[in-house]
N, C-alpha and C. Protein backbone atom coordinates (compact mmCIF):
# COMPACT_ATOMS: atom_id res chain seq x y z
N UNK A 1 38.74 -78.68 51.11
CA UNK A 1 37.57 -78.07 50.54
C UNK A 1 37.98 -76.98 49.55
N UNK A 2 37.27 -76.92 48.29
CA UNK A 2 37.15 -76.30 47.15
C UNK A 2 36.83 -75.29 47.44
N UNK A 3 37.03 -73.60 47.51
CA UNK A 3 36.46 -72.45 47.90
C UNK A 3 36.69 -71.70 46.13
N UNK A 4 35.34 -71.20 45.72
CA UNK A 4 35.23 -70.78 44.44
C UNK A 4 34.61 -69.16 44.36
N UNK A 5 35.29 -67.88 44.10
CA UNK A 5 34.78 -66.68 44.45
C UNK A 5 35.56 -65.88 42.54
N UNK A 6 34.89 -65.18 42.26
CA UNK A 6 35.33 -63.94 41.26
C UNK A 6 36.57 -63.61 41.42
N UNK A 7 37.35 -64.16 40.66
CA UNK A 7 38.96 -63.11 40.32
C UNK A 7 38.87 -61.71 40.19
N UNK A 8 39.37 -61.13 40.77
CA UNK A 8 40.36 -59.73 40.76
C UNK A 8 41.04 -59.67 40.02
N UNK A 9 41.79 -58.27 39.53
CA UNK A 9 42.80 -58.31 39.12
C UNK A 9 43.91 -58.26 39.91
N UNK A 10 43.90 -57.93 41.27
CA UNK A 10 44.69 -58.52 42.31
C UNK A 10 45.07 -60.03 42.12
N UNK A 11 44.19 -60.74 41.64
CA UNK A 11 44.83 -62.64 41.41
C UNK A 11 45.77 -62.44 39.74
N UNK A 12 45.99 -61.59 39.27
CA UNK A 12 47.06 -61.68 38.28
C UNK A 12 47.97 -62.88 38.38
N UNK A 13 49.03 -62.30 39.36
CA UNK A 13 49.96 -63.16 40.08
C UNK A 13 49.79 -64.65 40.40
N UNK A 14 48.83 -64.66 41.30
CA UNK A 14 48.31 -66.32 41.71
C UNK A 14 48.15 -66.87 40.28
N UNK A 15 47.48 -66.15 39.17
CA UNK A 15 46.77 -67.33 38.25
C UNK A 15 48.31 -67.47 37.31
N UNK A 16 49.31 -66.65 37.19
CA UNK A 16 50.73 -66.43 36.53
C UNK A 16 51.30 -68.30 37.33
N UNK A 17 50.60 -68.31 38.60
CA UNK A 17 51.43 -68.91 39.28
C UNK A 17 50.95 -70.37 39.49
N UNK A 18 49.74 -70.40 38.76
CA UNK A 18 49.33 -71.79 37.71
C UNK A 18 49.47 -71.96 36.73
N UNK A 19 49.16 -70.98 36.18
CA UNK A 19 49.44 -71.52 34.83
C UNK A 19 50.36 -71.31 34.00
N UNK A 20 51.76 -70.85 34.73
CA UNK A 20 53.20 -70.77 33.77
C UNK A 20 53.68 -72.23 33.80
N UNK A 21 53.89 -72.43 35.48
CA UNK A 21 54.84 -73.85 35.30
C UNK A 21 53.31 -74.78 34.23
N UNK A 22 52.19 -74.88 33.80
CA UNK A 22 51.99 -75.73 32.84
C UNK A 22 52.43 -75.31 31.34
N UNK A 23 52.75 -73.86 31.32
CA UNK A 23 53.23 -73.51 30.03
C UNK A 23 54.75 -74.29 29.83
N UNK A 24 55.61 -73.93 30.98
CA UNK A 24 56.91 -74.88 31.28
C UNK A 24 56.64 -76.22 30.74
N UNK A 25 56.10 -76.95 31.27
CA UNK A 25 55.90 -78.35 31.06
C UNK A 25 55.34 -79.07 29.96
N UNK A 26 54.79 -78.24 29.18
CA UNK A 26 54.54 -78.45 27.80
C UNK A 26 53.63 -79.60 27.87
N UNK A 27 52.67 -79.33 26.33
CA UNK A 27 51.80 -80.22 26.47
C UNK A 27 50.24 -80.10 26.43
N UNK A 28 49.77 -79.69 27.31
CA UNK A 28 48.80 -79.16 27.88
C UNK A 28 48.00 -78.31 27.23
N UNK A 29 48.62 -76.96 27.39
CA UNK A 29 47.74 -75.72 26.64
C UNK A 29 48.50 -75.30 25.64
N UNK A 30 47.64 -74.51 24.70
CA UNK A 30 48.05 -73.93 23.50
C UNK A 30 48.94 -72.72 24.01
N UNK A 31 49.13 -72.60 25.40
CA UNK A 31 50.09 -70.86 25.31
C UNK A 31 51.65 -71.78 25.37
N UNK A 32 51.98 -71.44 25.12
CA UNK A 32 53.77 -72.11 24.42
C UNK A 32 54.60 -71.29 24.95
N UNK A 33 54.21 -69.58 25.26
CA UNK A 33 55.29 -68.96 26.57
C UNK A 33 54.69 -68.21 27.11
N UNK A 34 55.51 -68.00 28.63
CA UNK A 34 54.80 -67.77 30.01
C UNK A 34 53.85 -66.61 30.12
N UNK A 35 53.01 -66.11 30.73
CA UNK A 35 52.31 -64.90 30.26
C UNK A 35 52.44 -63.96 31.48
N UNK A 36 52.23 -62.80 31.11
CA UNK A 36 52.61 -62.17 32.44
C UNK A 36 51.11 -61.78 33.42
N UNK A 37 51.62 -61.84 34.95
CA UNK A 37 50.34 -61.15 35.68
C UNK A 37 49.53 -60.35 35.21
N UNK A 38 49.92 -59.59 35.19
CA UNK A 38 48.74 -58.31 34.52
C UNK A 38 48.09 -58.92 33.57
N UNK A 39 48.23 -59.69 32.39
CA UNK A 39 47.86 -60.22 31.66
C UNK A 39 46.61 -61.18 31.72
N UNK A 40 46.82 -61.69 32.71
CA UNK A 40 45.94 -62.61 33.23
C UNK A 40 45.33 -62.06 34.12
N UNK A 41 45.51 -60.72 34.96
CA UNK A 41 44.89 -59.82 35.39
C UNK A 41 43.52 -59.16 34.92
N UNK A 42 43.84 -58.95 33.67
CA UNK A 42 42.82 -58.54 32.31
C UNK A 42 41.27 -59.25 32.15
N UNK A 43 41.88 -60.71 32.69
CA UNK A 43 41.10 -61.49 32.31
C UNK A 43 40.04 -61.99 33.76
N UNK A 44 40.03 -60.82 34.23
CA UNK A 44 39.34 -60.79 35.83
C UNK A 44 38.23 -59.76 35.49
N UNK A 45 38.51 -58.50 34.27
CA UNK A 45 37.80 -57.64 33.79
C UNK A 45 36.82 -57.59 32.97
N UNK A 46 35.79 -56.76 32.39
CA UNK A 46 35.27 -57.06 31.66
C UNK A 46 35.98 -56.33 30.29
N UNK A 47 35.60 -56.96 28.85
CA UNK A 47 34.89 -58.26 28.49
C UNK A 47 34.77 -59.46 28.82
N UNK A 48 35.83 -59.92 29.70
CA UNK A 48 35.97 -61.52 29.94
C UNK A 48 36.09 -60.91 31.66
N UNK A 49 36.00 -62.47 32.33
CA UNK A 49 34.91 -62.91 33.74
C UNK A 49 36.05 -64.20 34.14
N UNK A 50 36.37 -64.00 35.50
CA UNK A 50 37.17 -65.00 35.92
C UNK A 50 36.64 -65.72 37.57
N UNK A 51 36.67 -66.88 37.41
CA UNK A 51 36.82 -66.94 38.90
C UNK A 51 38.00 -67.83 39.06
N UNK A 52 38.14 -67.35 40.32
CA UNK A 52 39.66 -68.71 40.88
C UNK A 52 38.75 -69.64 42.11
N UNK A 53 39.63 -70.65 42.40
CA UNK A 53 39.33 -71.96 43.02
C UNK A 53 40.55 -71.80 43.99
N UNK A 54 40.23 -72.04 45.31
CA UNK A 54 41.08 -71.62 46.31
C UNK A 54 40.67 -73.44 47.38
N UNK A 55 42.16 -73.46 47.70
CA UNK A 55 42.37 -74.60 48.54
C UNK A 55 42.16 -74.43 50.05
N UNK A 56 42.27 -75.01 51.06
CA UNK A 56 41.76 -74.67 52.48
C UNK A 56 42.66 -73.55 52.93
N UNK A 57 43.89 -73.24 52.44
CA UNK A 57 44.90 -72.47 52.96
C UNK A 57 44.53 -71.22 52.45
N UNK A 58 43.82 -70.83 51.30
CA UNK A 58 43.53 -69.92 50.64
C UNK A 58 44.27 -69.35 49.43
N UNK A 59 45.22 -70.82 49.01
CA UNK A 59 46.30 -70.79 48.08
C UNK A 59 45.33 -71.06 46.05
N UNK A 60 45.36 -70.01 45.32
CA UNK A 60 44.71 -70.20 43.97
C UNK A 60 45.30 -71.30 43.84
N UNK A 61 44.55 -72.26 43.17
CA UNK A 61 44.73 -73.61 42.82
C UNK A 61 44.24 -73.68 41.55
N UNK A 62 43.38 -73.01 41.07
CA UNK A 62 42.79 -73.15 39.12
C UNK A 62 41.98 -71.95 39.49
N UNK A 63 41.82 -71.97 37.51
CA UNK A 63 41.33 -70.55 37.58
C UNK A 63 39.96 -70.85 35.58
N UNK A 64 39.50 -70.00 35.86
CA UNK A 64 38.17 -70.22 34.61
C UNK A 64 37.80 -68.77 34.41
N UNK A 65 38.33 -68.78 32.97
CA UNK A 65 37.94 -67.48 32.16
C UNK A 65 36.77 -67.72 31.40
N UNK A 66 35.97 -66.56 31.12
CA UNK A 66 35.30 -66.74 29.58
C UNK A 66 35.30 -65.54 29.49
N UNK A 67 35.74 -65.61 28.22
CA UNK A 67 35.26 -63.97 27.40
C UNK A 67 34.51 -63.87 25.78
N UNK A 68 34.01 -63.15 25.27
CA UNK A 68 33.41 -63.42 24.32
C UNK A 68 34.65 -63.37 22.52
N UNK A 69 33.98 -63.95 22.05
CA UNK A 69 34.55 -64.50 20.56
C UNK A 69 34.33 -63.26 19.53
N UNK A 70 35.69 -63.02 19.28
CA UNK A 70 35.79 -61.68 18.57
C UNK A 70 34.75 -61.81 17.50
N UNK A 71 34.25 -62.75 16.73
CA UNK A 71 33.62 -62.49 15.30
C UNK A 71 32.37 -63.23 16.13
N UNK A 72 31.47 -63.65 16.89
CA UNK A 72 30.89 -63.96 17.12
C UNK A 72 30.25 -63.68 19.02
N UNK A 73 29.64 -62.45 19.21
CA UNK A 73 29.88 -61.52 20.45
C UNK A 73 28.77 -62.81 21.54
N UNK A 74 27.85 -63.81 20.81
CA UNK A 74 26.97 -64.41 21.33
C UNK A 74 27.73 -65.99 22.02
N UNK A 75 28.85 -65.72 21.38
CA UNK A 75 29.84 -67.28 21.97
C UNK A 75 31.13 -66.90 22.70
N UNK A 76 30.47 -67.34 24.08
CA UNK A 76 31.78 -67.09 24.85
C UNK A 76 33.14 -68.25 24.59
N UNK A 77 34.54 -67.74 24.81
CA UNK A 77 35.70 -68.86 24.95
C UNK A 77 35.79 -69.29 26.20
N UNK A 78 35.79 -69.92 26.53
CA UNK A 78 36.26 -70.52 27.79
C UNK A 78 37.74 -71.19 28.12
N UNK A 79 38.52 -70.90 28.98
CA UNK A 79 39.68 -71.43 29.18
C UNK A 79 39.98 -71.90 30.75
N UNK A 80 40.82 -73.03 30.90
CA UNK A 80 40.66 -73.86 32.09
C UNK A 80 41.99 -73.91 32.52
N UNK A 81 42.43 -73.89 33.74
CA UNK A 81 43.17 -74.00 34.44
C UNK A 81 43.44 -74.62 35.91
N UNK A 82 44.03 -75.60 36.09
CA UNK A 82 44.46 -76.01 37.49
C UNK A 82 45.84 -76.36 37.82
N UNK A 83 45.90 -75.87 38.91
CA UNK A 83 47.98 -76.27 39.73
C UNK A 83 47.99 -77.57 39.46
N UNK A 84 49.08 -77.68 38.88
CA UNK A 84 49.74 -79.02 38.56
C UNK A 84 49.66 -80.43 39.93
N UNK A 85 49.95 -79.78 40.92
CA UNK A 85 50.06 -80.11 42.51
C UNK A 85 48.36 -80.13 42.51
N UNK A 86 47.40 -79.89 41.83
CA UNK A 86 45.77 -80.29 42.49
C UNK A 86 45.09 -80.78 41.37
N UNK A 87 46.18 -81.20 40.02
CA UNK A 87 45.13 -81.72 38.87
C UNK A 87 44.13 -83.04 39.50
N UNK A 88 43.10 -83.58 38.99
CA UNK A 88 42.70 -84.24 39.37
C UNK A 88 41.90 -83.99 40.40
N UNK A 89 41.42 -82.67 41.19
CA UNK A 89 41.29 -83.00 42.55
C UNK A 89 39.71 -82.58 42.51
N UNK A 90 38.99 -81.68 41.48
CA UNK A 90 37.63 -81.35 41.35
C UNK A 90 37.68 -80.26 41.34
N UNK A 91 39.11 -79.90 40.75
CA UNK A 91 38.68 -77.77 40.67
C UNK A 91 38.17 -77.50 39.64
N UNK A 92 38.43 -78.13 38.19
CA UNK A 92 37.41 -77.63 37.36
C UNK A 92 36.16 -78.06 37.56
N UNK A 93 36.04 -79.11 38.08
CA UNK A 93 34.32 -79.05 38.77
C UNK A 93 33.56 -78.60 39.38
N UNK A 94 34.35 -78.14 40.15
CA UNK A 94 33.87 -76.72 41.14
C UNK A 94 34.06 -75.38 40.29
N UNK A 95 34.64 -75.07 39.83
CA UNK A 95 34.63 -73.85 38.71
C UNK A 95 33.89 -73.90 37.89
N UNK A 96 33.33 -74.76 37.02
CA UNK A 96 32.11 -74.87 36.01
C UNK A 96 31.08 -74.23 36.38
N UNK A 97 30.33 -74.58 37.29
CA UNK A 97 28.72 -74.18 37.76
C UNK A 97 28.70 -72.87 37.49
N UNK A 98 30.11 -72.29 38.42
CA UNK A 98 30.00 -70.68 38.72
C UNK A 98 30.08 -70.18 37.09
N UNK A 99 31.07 -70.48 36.22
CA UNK A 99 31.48 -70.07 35.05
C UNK A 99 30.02 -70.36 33.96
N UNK A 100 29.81 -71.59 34.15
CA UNK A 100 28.25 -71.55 33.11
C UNK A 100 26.84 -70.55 33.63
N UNK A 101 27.17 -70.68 34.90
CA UNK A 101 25.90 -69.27 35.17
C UNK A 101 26.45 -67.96 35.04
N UNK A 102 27.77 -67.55 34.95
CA UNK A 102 28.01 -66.42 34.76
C UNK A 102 27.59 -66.28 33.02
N UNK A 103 28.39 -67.10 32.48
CA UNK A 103 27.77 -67.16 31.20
C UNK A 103 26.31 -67.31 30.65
N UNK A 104 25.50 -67.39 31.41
CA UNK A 104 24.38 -67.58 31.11
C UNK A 104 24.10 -66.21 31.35
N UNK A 105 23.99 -65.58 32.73
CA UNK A 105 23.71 -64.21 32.70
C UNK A 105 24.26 -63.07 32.01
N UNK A 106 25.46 -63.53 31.39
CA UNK A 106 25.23 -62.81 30.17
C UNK A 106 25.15 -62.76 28.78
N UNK A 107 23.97 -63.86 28.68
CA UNK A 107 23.28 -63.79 27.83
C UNK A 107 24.52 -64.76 26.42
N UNK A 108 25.07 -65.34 26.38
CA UNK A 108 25.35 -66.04 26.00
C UNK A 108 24.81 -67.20 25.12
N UNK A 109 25.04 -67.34 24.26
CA UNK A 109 24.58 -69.04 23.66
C UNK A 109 25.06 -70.15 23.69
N UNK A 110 26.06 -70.05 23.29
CA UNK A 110 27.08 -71.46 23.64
C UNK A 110 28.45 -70.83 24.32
N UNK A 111 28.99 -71.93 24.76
CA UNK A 111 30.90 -71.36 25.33
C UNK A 111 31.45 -72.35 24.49
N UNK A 112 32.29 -72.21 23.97
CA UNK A 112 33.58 -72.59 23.00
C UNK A 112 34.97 -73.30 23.94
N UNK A 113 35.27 -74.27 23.60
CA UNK A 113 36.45 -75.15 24.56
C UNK A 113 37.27 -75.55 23.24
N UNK A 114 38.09 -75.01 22.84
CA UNK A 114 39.30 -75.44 22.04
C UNK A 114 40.20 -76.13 22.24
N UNK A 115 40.98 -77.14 22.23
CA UNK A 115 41.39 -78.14 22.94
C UNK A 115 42.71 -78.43 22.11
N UNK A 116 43.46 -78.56 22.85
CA UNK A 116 44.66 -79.47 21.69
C UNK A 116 44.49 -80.92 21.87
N UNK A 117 44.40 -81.66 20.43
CA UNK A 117 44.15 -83.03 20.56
C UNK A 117 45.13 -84.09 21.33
N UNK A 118 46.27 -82.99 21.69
CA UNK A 118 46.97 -84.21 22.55
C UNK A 118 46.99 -83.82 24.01
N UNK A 119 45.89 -83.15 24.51
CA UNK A 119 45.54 -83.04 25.69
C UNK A 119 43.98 -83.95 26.44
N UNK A 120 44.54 -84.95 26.32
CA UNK A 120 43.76 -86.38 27.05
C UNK A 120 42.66 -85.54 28.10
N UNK A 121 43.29 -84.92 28.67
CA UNK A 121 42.76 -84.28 30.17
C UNK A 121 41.69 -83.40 29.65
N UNK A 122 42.11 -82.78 28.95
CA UNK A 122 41.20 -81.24 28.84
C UNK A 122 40.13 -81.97 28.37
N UNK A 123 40.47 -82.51 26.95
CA UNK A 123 39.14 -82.92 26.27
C UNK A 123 37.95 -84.17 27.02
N UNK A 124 38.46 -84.68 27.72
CA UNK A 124 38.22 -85.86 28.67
C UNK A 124 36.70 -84.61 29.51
N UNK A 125 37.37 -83.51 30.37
CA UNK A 125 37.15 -82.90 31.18
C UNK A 125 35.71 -81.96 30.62
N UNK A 126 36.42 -81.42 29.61
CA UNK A 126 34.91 -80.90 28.40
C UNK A 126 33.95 -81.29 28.83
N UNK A 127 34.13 -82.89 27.99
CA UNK A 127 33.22 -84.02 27.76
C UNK A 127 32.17 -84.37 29.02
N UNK A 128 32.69 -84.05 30.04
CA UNK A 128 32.44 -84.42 32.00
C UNK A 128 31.06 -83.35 31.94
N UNK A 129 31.43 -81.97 31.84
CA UNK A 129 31.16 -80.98 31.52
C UNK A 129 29.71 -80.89 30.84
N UNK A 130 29.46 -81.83 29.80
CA UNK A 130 28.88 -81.79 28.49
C UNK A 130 28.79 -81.14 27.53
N UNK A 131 30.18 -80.35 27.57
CA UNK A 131 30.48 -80.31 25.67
C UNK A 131 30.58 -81.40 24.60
N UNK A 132 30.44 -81.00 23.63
CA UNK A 132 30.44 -82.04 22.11
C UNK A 132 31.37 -81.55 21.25
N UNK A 133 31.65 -82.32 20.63
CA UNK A 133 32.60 -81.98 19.40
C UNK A 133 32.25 -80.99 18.62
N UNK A 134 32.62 -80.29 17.77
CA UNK A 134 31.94 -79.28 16.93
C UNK A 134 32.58 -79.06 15.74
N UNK A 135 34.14 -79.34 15.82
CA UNK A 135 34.64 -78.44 14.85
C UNK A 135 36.78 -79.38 15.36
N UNK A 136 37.27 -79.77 13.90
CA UNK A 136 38.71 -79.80 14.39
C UNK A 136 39.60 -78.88 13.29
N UNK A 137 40.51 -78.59 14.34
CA UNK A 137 41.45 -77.18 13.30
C UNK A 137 42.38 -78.61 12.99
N UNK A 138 43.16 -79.23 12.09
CA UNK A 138 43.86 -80.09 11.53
C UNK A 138 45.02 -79.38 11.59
N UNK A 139 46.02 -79.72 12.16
CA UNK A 139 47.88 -79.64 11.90
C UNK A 139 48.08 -77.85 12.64
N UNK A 140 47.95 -77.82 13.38
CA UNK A 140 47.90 -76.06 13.79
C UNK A 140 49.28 -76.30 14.57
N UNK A 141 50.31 -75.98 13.70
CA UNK A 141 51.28 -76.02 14.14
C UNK A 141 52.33 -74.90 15.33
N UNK A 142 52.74 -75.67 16.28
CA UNK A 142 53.45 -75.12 17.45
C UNK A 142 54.26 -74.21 16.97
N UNK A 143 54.68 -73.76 18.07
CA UNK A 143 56.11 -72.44 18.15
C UNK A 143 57.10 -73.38 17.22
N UNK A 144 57.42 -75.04 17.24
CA UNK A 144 58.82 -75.17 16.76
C UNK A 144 58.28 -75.96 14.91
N UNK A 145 57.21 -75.59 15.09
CA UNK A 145 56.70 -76.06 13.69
C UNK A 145 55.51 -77.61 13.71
N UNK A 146 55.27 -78.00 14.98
CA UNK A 146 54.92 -79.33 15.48
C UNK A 146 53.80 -79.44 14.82
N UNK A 147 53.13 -79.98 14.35
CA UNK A 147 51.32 -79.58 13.58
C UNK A 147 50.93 -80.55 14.53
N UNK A 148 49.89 -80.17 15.18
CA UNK A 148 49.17 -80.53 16.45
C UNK A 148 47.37 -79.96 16.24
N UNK A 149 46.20 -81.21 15.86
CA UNK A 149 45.00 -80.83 15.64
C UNK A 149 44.56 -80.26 16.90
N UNK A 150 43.31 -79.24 16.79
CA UNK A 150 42.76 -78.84 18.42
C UNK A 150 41.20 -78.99 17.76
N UNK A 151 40.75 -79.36 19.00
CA UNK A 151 39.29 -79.78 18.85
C UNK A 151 38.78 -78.60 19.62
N UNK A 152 37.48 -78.16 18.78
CA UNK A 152 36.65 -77.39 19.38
C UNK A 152 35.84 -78.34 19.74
N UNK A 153 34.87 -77.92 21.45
CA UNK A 153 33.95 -78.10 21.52
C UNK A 153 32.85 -77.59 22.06
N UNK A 154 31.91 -77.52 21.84
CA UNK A 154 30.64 -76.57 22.16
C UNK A 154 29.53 -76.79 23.45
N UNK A 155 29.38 -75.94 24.09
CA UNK A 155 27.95 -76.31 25.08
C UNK A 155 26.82 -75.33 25.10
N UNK A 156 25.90 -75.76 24.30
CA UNK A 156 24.65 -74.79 24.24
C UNK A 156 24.03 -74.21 25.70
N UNK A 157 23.53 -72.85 25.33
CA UNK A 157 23.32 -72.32 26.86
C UNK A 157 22.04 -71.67 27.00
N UNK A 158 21.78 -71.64 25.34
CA UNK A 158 20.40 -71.48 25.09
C UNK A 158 19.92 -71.86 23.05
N UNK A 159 19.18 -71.41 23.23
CA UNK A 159 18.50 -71.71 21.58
C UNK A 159 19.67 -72.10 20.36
N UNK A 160 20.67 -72.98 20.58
CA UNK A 160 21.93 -72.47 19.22
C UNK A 160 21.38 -73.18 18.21
């Protein structure tokens, strides 16, 4: 069972401890090197809103940020995360609900999902979600020069 509650900045650590080994493994997300706790700590605070997804043991298993879009304060970003060891298993499904009503209560219009186009999963997962396409950045090239397109995509949350 899926247990879904508000990150702390006490979960720094736990969420370091999903989402580095996917930074390791390349592929996946746009962060290319490891980030530190505190860092992801931050992202438990406000401006940005976190919850984590906890397994029966009480071990963080994924984690769902949104914070708002520097040039645009009415569109939140959203960013997704799950342990490599529970992809597949319904944690971002269970993290959504909580993350789109948080976003809704505050007042939000759409959330923003940026995607790298060679992430099958993420954009797949959006889509589950009901985001739409909106927008592609063409050739946004990696740390070693790689040009790699990322798809935005959008989910209205009220009037956009």
């Amino acid at each position: 069972m899926i247990v879904v509650r508000r990150a702390t900045p006490d979960d720094g650590p736990a969420m370091a401890a999903v989402l580095n080994p996917i930074i390791l493994r390349g592929g996946s997300t746009a962060y290319e090197e490891e980030l530190a706790p505190a860092y992801l700590a931050g992202k438990a605070t406000k401006p940005a809103f976190a919850h984590v997804a906890l397994d029966e043991t009480g071990r963080v298993i994924g984690f769902q940020w949104i914070e708002p879009d520097a040039r645009d304060p009415a569109l939140a970003i959203i960013a997704s995360f799950v342990a490599l060891d529970a992809a597949q298993g319904g944690v971002g499904s269970a993290l959504f609900p909580h993350t789109r009503a948080e976003a809704t209560r505050r007042g939000y219009r759409e959330i923003d999902a940026t995607i790298r186009a060679d992430n099958a999963g993420g954009l797949a997962y959006y889509a589950r979600q009901g985001f739409v396409d909106f927008e592609v950045h063409r050739a946004v090239p990696l740390k070693d020069g790689t040009p790699v397109d990322r798809i935005s995509k959008r989910l209205a949350l009220r009037g956009a």
